[in-house]
C-alpha atoms as a PDB file:
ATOM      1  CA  UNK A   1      89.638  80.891  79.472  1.00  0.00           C
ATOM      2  CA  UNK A   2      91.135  78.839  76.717  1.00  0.00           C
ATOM      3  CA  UNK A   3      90.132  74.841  77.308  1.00  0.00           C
ATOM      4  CA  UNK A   4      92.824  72.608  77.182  1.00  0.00           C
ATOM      5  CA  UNK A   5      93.751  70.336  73.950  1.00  0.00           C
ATOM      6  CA  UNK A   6      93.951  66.761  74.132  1.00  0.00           C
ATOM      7  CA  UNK A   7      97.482  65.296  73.622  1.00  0.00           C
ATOM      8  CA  UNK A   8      98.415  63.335  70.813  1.00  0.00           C
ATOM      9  CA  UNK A   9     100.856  60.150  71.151  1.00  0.00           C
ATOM     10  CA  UNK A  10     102.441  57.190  69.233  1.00  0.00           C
ATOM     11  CA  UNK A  11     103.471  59.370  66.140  1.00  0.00           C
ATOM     12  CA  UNK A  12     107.333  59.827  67.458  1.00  0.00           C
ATOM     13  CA  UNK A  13     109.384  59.896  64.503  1.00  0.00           C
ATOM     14  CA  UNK A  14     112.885  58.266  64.555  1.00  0.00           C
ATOM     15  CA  UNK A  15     115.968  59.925  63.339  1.00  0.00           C
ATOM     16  CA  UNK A  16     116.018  58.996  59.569  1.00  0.00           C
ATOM     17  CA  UNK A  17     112.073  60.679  59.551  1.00  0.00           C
ATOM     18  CA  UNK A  18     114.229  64.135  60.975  1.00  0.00           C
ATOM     19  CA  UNK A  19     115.366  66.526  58.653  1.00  0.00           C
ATOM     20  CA  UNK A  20     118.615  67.387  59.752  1.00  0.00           C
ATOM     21  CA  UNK A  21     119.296  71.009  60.522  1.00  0.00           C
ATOM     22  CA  UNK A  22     122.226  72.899  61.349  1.00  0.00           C
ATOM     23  CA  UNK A  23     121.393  73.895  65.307  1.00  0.00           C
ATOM     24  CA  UNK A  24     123.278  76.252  67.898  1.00  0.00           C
ATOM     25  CA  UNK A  25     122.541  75.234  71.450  1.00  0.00           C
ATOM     26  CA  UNK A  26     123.770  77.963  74.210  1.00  0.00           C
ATOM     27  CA  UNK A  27     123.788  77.662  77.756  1.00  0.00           C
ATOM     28  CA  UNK A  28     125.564  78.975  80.502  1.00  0.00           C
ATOM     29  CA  UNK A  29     125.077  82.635  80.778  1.00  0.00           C
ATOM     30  CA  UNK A  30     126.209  85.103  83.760  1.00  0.00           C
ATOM     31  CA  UNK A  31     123.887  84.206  86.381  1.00  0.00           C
ATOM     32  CA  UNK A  32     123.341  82.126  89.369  1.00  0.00           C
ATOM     33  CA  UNK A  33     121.312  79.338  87.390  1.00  0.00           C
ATOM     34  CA  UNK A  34     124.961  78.847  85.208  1.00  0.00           C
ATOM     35  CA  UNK A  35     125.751  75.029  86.046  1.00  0.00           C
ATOM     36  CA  UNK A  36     122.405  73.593  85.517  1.00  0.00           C
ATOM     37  CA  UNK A  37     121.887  75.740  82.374  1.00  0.00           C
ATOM     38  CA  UNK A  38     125.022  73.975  81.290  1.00  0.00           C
ATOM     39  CA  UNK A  39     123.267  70.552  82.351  1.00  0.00           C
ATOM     40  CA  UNK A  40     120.759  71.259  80.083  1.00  0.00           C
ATOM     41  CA  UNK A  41     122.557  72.550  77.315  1.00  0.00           C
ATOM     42  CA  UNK A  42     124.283  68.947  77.334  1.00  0.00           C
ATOM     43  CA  UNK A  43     121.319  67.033  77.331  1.00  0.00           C
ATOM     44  CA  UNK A  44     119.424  69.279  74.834  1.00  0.00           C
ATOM     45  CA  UNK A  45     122.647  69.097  72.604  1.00  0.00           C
ATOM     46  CA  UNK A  46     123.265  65.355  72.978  1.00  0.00           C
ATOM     47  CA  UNK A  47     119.559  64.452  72.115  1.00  0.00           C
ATOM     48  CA  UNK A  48     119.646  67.285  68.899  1.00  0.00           C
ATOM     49  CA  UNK A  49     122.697  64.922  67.742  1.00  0.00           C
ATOM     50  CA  UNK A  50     120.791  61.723  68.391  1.00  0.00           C
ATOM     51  CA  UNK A  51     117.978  62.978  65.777  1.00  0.00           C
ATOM     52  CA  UNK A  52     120.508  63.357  63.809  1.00  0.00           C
ATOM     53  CA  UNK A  53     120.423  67.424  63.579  1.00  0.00           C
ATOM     54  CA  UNK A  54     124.324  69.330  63.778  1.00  0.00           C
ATOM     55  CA  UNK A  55     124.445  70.324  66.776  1.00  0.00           C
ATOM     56  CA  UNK A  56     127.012  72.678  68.711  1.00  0.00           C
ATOM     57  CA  UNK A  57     126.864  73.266  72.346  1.00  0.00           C
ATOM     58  CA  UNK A  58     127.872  76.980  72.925  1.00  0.00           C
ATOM     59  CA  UNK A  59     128.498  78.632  76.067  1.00  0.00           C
ATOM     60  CA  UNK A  60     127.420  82.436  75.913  1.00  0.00           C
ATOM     61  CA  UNK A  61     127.634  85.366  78.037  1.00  0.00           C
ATOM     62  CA  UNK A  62     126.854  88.936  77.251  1.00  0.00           C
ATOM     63  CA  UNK A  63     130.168  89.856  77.057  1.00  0.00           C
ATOM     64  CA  UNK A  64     131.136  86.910  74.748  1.00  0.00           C
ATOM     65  CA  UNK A  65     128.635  86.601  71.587  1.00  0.00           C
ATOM     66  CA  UNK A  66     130.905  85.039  69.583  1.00  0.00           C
ATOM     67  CA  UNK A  67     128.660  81.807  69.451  1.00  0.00           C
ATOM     68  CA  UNK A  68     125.899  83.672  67.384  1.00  0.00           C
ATOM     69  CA  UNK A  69     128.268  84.421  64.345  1.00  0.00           C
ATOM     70  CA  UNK A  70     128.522  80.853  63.282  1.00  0.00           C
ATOM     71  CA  UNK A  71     125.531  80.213  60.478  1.00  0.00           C
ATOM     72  CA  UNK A  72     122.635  77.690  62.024  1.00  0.00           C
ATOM     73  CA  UNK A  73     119.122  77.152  61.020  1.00  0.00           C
ATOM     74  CA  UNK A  74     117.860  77.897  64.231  1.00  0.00           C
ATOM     75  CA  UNK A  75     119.207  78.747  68.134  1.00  0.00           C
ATOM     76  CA  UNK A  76     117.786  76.154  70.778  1.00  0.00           C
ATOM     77  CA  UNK A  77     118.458  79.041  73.931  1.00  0.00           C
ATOM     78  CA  UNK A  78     118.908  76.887  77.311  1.00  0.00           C
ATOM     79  CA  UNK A  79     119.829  79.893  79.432  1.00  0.00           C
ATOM     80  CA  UNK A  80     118.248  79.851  83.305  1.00  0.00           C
ATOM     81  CA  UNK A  81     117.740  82.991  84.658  1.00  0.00           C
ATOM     82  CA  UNK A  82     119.398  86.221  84.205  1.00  0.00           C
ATOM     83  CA  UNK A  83     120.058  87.534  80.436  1.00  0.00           C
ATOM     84  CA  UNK A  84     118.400  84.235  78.948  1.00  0.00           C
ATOM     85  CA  UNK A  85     114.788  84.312  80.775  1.00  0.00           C
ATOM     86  CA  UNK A  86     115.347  88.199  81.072  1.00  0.00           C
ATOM     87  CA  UNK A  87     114.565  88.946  77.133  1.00  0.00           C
ATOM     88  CA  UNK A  88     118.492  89.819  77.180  1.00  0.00           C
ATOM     89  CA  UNK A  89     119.497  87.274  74.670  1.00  0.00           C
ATOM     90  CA  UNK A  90     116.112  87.268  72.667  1.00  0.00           C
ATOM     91  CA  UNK A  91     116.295  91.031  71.919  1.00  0.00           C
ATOM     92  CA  UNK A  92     119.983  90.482  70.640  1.00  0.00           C
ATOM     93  CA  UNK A  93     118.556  87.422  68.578  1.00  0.00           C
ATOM     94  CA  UNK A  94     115.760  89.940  66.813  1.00  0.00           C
ATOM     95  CA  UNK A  95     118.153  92.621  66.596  1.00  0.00           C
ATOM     96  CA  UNK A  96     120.489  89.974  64.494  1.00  0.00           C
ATOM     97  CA  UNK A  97     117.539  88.558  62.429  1.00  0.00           C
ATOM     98  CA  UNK A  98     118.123  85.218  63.943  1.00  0.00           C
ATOM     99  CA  UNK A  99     115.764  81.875  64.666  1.00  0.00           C
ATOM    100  CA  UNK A 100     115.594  80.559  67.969  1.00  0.00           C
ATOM    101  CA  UNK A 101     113.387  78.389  70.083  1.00  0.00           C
ATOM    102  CA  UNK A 102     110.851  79.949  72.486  1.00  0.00           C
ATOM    103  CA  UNK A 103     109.567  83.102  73.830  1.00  0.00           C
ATOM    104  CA  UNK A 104     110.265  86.650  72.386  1.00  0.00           C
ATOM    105  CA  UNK A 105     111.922  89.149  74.015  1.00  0.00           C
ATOM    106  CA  UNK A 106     109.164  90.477  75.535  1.00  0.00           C
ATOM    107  CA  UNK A 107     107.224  87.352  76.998  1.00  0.00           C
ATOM    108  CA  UNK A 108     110.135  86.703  78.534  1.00  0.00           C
ATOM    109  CA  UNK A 109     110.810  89.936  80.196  1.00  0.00           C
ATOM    110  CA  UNK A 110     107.388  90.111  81.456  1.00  0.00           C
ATOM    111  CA  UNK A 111     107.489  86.499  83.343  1.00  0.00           C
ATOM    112  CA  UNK A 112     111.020  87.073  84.487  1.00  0.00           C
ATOM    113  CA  UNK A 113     109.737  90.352  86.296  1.00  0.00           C
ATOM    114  CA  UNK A 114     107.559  89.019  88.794  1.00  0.00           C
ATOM    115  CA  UNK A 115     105.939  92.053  89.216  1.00  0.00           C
ATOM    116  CA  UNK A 116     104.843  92.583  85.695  1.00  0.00           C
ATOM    117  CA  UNK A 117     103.999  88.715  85.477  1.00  0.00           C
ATOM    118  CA  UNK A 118     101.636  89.539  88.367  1.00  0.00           C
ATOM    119  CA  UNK A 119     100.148  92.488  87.180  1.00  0.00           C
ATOM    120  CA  UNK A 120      99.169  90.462  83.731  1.00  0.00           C
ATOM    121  CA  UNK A 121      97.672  87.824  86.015  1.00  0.00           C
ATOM    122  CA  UNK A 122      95.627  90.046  87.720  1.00  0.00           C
ATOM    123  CA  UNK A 123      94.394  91.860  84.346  1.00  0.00           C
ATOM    124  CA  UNK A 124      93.738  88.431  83.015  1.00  0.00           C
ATOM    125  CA  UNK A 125      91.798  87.124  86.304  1.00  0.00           C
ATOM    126  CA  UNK A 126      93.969  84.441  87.345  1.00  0.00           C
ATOM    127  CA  UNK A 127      94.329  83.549  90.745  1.00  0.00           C
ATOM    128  CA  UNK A 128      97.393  84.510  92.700  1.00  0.00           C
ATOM    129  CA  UNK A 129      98.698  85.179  96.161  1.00  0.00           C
ATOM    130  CA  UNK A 130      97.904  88.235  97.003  1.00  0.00           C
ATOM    131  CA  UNK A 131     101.731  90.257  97.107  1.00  0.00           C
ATOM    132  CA  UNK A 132     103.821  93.586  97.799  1.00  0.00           C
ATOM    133  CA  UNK A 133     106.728  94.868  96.281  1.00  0.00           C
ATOM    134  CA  UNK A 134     108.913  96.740  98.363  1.00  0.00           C
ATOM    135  CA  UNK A 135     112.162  99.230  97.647  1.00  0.00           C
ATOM    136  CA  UNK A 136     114.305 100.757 100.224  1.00  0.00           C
ATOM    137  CA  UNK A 137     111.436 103.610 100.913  1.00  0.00           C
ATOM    138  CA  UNK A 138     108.576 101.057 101.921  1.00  0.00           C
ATOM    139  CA  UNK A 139     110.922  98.053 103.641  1.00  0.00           C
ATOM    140  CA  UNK A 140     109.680 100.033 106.877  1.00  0.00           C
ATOM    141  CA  UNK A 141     106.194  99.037 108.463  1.00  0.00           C
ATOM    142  CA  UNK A 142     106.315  95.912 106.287  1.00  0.00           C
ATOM    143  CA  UNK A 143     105.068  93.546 109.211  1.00  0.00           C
ATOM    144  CA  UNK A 144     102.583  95.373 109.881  1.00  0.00           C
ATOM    145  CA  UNK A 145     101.141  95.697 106.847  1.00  0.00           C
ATOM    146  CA  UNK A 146     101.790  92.232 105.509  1.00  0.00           C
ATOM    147  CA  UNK A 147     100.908  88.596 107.916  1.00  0.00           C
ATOM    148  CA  UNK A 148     103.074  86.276 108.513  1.00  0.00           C
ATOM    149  CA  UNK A 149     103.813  83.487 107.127  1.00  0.00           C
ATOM    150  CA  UNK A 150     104.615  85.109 103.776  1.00  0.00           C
ATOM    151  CA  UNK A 151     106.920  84.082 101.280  1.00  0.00           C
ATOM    152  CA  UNK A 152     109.950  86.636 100.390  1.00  0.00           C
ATOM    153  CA  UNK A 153     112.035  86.330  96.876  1.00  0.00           C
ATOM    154  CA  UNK A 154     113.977  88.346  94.731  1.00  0.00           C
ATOM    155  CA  UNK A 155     111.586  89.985  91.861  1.00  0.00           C
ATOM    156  CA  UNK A 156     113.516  88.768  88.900  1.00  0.00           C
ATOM    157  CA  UNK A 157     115.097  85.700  89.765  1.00  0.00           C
ATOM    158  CA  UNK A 158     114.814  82.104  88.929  1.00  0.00           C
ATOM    159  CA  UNK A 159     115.363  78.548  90.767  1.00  0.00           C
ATOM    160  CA  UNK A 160     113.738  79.541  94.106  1.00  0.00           C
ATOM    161  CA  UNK A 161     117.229  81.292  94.448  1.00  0.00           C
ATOM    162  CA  UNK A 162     116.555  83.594  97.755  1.00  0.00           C
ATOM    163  CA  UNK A 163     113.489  82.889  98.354  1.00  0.00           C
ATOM    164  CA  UNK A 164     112.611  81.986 101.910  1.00  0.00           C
ATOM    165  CA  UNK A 165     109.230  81.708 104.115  1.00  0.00           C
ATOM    166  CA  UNK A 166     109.085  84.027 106.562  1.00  0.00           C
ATOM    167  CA  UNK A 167     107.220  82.670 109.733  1.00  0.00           C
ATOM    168  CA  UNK A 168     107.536  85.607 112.440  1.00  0.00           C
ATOM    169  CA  UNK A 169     107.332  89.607 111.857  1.00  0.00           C
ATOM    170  CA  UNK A 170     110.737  89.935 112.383  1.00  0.00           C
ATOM    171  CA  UNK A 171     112.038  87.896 110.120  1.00  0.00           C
ATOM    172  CA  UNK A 172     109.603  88.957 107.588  1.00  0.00           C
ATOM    173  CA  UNK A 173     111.231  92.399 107.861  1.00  0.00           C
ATOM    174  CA  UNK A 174     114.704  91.982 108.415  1.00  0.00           C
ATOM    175  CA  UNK A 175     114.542  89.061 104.819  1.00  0.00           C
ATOM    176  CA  UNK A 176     113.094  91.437 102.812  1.00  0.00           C
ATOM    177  CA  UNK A 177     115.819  94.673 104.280  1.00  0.00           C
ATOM    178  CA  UNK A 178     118.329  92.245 103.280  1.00  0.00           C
ATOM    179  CA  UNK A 179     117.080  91.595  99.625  1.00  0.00           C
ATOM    180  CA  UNK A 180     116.059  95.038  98.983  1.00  0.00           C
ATOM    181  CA  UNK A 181     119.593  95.798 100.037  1.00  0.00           C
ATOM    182  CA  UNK A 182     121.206  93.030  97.373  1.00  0.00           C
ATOM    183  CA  UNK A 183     118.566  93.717  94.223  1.00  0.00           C
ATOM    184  CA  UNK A 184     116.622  96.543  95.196  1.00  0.00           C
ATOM    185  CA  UNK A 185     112.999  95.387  95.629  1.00  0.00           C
ATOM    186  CA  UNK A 186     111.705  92.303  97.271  1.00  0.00           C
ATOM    187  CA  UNK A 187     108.262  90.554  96.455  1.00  0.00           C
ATOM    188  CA  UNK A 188     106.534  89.271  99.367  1.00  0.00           C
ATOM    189  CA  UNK A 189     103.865  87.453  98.789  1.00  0.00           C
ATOM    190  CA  UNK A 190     100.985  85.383 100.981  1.00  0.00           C
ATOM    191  CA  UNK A 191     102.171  82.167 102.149  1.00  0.00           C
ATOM    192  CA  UNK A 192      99.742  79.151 100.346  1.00  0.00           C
ATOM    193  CA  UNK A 193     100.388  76.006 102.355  1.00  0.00           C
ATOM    194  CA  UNK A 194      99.151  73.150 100.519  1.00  0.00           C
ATOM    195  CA  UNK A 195     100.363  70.797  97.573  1.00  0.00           C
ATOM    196  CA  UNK A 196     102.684  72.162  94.773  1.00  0.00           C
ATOM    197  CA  UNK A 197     101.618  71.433  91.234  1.00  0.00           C
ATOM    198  CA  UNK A 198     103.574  72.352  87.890  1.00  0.00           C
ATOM    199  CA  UNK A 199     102.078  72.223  84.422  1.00  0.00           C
ATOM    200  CA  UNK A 200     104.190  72.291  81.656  1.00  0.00           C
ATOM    201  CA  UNK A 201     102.864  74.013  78.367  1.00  0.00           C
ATOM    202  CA  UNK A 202     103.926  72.809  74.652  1.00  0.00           C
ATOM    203  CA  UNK A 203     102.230  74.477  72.055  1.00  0.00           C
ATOM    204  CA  UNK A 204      98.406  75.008  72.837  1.00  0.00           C
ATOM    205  CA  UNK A 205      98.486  72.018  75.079  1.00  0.00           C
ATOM    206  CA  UNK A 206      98.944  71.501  78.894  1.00  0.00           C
ATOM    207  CA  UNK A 207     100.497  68.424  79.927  1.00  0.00           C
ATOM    208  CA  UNK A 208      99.384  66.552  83.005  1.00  0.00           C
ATOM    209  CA  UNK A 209      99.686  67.951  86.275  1.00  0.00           C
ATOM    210  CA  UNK A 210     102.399  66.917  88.457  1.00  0.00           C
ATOM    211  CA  UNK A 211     102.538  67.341  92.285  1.00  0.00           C
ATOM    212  CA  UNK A 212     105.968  67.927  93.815  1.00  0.00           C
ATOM    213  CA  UNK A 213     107.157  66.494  97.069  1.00  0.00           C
ATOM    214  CA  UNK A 214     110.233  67.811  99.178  1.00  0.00           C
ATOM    215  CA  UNK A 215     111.013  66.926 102.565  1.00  0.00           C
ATOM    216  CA  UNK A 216     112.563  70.356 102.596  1.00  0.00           C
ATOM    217  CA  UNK A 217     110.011  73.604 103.714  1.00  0.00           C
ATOM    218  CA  UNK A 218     109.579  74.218 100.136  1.00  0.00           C
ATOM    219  CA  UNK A 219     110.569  72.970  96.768  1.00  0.00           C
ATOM    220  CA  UNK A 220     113.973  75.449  96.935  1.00  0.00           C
ATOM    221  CA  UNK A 221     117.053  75.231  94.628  1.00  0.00           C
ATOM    222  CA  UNK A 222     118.806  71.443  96.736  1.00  0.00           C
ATOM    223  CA  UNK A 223     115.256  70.213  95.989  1.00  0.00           C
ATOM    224  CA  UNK A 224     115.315  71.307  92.174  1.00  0.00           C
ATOM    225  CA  UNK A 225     118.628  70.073  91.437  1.00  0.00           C
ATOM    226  CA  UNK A 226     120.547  68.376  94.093  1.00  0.00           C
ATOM    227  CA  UNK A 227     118.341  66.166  96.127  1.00  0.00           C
ATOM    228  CA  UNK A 228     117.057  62.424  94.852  1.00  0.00           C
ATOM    229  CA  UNK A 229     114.302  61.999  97.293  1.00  0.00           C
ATOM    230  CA  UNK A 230     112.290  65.002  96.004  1.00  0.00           C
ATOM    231  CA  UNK A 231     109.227  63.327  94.633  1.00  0.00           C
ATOM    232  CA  UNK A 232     107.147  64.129  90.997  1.00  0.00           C
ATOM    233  CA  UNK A 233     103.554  62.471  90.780  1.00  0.00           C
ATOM    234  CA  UNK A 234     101.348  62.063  88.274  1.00  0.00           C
ATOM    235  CA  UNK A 235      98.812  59.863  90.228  1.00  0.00           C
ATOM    236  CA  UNK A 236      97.633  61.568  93.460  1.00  0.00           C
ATOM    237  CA  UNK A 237      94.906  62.775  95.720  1.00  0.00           C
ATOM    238  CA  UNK A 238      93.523  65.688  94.032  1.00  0.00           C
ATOM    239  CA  UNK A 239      90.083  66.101  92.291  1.00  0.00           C
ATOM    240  CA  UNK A 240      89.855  65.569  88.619  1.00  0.00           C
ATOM    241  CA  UNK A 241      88.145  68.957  88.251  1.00  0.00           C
ATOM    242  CA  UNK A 242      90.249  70.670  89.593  1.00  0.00           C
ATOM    243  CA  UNK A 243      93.271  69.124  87.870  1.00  0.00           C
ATOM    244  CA  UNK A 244      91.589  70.184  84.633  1.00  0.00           C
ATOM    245  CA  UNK A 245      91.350  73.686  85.709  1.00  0.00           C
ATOM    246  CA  UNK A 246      94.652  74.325  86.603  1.00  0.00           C
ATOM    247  CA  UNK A 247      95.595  72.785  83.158  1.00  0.00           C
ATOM    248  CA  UNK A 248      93.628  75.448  81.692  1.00  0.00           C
ATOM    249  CA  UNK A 249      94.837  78.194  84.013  1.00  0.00           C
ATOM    250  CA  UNK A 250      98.240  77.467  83.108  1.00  0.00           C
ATOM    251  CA  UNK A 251      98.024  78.005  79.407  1.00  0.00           C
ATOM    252  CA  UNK A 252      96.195  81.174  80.302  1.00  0.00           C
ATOM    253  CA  UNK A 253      98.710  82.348  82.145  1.00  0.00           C
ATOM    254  CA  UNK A 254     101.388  81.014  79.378  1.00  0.00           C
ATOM    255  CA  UNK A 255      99.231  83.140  76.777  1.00  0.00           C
ATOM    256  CA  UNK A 256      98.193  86.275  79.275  1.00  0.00           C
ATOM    257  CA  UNK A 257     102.432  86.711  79.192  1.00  0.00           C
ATOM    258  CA  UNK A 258     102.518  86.330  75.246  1.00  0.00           C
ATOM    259  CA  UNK A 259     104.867  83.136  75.710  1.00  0.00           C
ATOM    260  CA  UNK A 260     105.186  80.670  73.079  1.00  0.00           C
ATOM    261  CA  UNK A 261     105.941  77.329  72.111  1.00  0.00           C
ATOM    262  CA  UNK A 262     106.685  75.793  75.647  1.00  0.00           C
ATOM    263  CA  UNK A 263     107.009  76.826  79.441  1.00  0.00           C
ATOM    264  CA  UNK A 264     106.260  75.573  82.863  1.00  0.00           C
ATOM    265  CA  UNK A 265     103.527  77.368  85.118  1.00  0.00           C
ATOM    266  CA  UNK A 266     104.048  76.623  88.786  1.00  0.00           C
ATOM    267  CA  UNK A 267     101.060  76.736  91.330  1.00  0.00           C
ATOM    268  CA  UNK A 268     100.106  76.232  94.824  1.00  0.00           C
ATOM    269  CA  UNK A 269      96.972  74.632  96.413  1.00  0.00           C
ATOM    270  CA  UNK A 270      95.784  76.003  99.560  1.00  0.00           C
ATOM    271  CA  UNK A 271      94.920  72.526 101.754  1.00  0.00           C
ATOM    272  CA  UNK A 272      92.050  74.061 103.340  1.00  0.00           C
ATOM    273  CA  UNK A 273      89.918  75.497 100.632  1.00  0.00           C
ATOM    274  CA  UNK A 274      91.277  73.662  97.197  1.00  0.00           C
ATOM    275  CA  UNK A 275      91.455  77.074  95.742  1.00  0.00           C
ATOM    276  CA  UNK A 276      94.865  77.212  92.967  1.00  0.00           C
ATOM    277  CA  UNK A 277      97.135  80.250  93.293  1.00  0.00           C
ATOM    278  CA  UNK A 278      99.486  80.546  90.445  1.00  0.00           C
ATOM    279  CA  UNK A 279     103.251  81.919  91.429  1.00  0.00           C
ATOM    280  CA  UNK A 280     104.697  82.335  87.987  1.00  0.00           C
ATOM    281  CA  UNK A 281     105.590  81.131  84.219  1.00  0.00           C
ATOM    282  CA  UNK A 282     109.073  79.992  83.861  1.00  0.00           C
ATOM    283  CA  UNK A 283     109.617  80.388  79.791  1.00  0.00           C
ATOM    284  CA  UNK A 284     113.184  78.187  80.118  1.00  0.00           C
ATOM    285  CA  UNK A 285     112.600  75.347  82.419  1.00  0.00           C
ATOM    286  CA  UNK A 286     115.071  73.093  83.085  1.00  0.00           C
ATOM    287  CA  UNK A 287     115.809  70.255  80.785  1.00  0.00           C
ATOM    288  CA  UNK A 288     118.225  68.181  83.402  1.00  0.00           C
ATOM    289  CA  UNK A 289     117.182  64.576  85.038  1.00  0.00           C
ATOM    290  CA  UNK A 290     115.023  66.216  87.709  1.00  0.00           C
ATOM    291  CA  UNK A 291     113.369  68.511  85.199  1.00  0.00           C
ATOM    292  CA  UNK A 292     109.458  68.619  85.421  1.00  0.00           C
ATOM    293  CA  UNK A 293     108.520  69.672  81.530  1.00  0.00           C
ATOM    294  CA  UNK A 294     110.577  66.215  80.131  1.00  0.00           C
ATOM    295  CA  UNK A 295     109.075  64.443  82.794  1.00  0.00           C
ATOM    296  CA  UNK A 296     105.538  65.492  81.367  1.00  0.00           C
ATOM    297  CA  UNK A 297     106.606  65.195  78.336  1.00  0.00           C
ATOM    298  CA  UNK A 298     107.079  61.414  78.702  1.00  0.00           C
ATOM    299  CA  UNK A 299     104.020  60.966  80.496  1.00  0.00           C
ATOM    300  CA  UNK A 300     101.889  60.969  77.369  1.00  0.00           C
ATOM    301  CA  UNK A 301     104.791  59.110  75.917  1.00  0.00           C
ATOM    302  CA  UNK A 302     106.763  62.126  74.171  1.00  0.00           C
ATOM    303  CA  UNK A 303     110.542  60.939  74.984  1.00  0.00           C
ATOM    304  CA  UNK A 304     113.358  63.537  75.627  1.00  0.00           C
ATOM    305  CA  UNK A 305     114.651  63.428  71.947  1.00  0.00           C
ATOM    306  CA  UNK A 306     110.957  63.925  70.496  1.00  0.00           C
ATOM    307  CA  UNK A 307     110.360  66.272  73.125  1.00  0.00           C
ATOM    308  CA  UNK A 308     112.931  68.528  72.281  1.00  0.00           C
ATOM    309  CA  UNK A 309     112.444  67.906  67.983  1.00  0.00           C
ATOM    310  CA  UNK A 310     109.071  68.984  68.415  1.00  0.00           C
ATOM    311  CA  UNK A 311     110.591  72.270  70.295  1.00  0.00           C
ATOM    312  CA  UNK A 312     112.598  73.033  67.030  1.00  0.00           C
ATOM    313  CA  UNK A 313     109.512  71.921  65.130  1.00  0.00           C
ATOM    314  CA  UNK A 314     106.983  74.500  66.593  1.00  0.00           C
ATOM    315  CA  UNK A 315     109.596  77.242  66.758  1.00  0.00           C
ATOM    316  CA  UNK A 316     109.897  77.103  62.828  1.00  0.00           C
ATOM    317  CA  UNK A 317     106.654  76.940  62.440  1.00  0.00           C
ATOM    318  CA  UNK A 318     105.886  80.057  64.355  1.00  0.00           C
ATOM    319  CA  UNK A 319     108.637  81.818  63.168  1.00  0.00           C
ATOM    320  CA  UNK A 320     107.575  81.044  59.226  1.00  0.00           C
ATOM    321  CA  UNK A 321     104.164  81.827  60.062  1.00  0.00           C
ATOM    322  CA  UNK A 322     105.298  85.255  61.678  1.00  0.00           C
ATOM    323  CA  UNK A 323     106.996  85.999  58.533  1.00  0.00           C
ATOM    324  CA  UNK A 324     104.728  85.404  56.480  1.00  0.00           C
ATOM    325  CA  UNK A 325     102.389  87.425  58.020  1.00  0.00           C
ATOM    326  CA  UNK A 326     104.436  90.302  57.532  1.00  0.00           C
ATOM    327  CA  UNK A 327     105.131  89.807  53.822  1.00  0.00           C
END
C-alpha cells in the first residue's frame, strides 16, 4: 500500500510564469458521453488560453483524425467514454509518436473494462463488491445465483450510463437479458448501500475525499451532469481513519491499473460495517462545473487554470522521463 503524499499549495503561478506551448485539446468522440466531453473540452481549452498556452479545441472521432495532423507540443485528450477512456485514441497517439496528457493506452483499456479493472483489484487486494459477468450463455439462473439488491451496468461504459439497481429477482434478470442483449455482457455486482466517496488522483497524491449526495437512488448520469441539488462535501461524518485509507486505496488502485498523471477512483461505504468497496478508476473525469477532480483540486487551493497547467506539466515530465529512459 503506497501512503498518501501531502499536498502542496500557494505556489500557483500566473500566466507570464507559463511557458507558452502550442496545445491540441479534443473532445467529443462517438459515444454516449459526447456533449459533456465537449463541455469539458471548452473549459479545458478556455483555461489553456488563459495561461496563455495556444490552444485549439478539436472535435475528433475515429473516423475523422484530421485534428492530430496539425503540429502541437502536446494533446490535452478530454474524451468520456468510448474510444477516448477505451485506449482507442491513446494507441493511435503512440502509433503517431505523439504527446498527450494522461494514461497510456493500456491503463486505460484496463479501467474502461470493468472486468479487467476488477480482476487487477482483486490481484492487488483492494476491496470491491463482490461481481459476475454474464454473456448470453449464463444470463439464465442469474437470480439465483446472485441476491438482490445488486447493481447491473454495462462492462465498458462510463457516466453511470445503464446502470440501474436491481431490487427484486426479476428485475435482476430481465436488466441484465436486456444489456447482454445491447453490449453483450453485463456486470452485476453486490449492491453497497452507504455513502459515496470519490478521490481524485494527481500525480502521487490523493486529494481529499469528497462525499456525494443525490436525492436520486444513486449518483446516475441527471445527477452527474444535469441536476443542481446534487451535493459534493468535503466536511462530513466519516472517521478520519478511514478517510485516510481510502485516500491511499485510491492511488493503489490508480497505480494497480498503470494510470498516470491524474484520475478519479469512485467508492462506496457500506453504512453498517464502514468497510470501503471500490467500483472503478475513471482515467478522464469530467472537467465541467459539476466535476469532482476540479472541485478537489480547489480544495487545497489548486484553481481550474493551475489545475489543468499542472496536467500538461506532469504529462511532459513523464513523457521526457520515459524517453529518456529508453535512450
Amino acid at each position: 500500500m503506497t501512503a498518501t503524499k501531502p499536498m502542496s499549495v500557494g505556489n500557483e503561478p500566473d500566466a507570464t510564469e507559463v511557458l507558452p506551448l502550442d496545445i491540441t485539446v479534443l473532445a467529443g468522440g462517438p459515444g454516449v458521453e459526447r456533449e459533456v466531453s465537449l463541455q469539458s473540452g471548452k473549459a479545458v481549452h478556455a483555461a489553456l488560453g488563459r495561461l496563455g498556452h495556444r490552444a485549439t479545441l478539436c472535435d475528433i472521432t475515429p473516423d475523422d483524425l484530421g485534428a492530430l495532423d496539425r503540429t502541437a507540443d502536446i494533446i490535452f485528450v478530454v474524451l468520456h467514454g468510448e474510444y477516448g477512456e477505451d485506449g482507442g485514441l491513446q494507441a493511435e497517439l503512440d502509433a503517431r509518436g505523439l504527446r498527450y496528457c494522461g494514461s497510456g493506452a493500456a491503463a486505460s483499456r484496463a479501467a474502461m473494462d470493468k472486468e479487467e479493472a476488477k480482476r487487477c483489484f482483486v490481484r492487488d487486494d483492494l476491496p470491491t463488491p463482490p461481481y459476475e459477468v454474464v454473456v448470453p450463455g449464463s444470463v439464465t439462473g442469474l437470480s439465483r445465483r446472485f441476491s438482490v439488491p445488486a447493481v447491473v451496468k454495462p462492462v465498458a461504459s462510463g457516466s453511470s450510463v445503464d446502470t440501474i439497481i436491481a431490487r427484486e429477482p426479476g428485475v435482476l434478470q430481465a436488466t441484465a437479458m436486456d444489456l447482454v442483449n445491447r453490449y453483450g455482457q453485463a456486470l452485476v455486482e453486490r449492491y453497497i448501500a452507504g455513502p459515496e466517496l470519490t478521490v481524485g488522483i494527481l500525480g502521487e497524491i490523493a486529494l481529499p475525499v469528497c462525499e456525494i449526495r443525490t436525492r436520486r437512488e444513486f449518483y446516475d448520469y441527471e445527477a452527474k451532469y444535469v441536476d443542481d441539488d446534487t451535493e459534493y462535501l468535503f466536511d462530513f461524518d466519516l472517521p478520519e481513519p478511514l478517510l485516510t485509507r481510502v485516500q491511499s486505496l485510491s492511488l493503489s488502485a490508480h497505480q494497480a491499473l498503470g494510470c498516470s498523471v491524474f484520475s478519479r477512483v469512485d467508492w462506496m461505504v457500506e453504512a453498517e460495517t464502514l468497510e470501503p468497496y471500490l467500483l472503478e478508476v475513471n482515467t478522464i473525469p469530467g472537467f465541467t462545473s459539476h466535476s469532482l477532480l476540479p472541485k478537489a483540486a480547489a480544495r487545497v487551493g489548486m484553481s481550474f487554470d493551475r489545475l489543468c497547467q499542472r496536467i500538461v506539466e506532469l504529462s511532459l515530465a513523464e513523457t521526457d522521463g520515459a524517453r529518456h529512459g529508453q535512450a
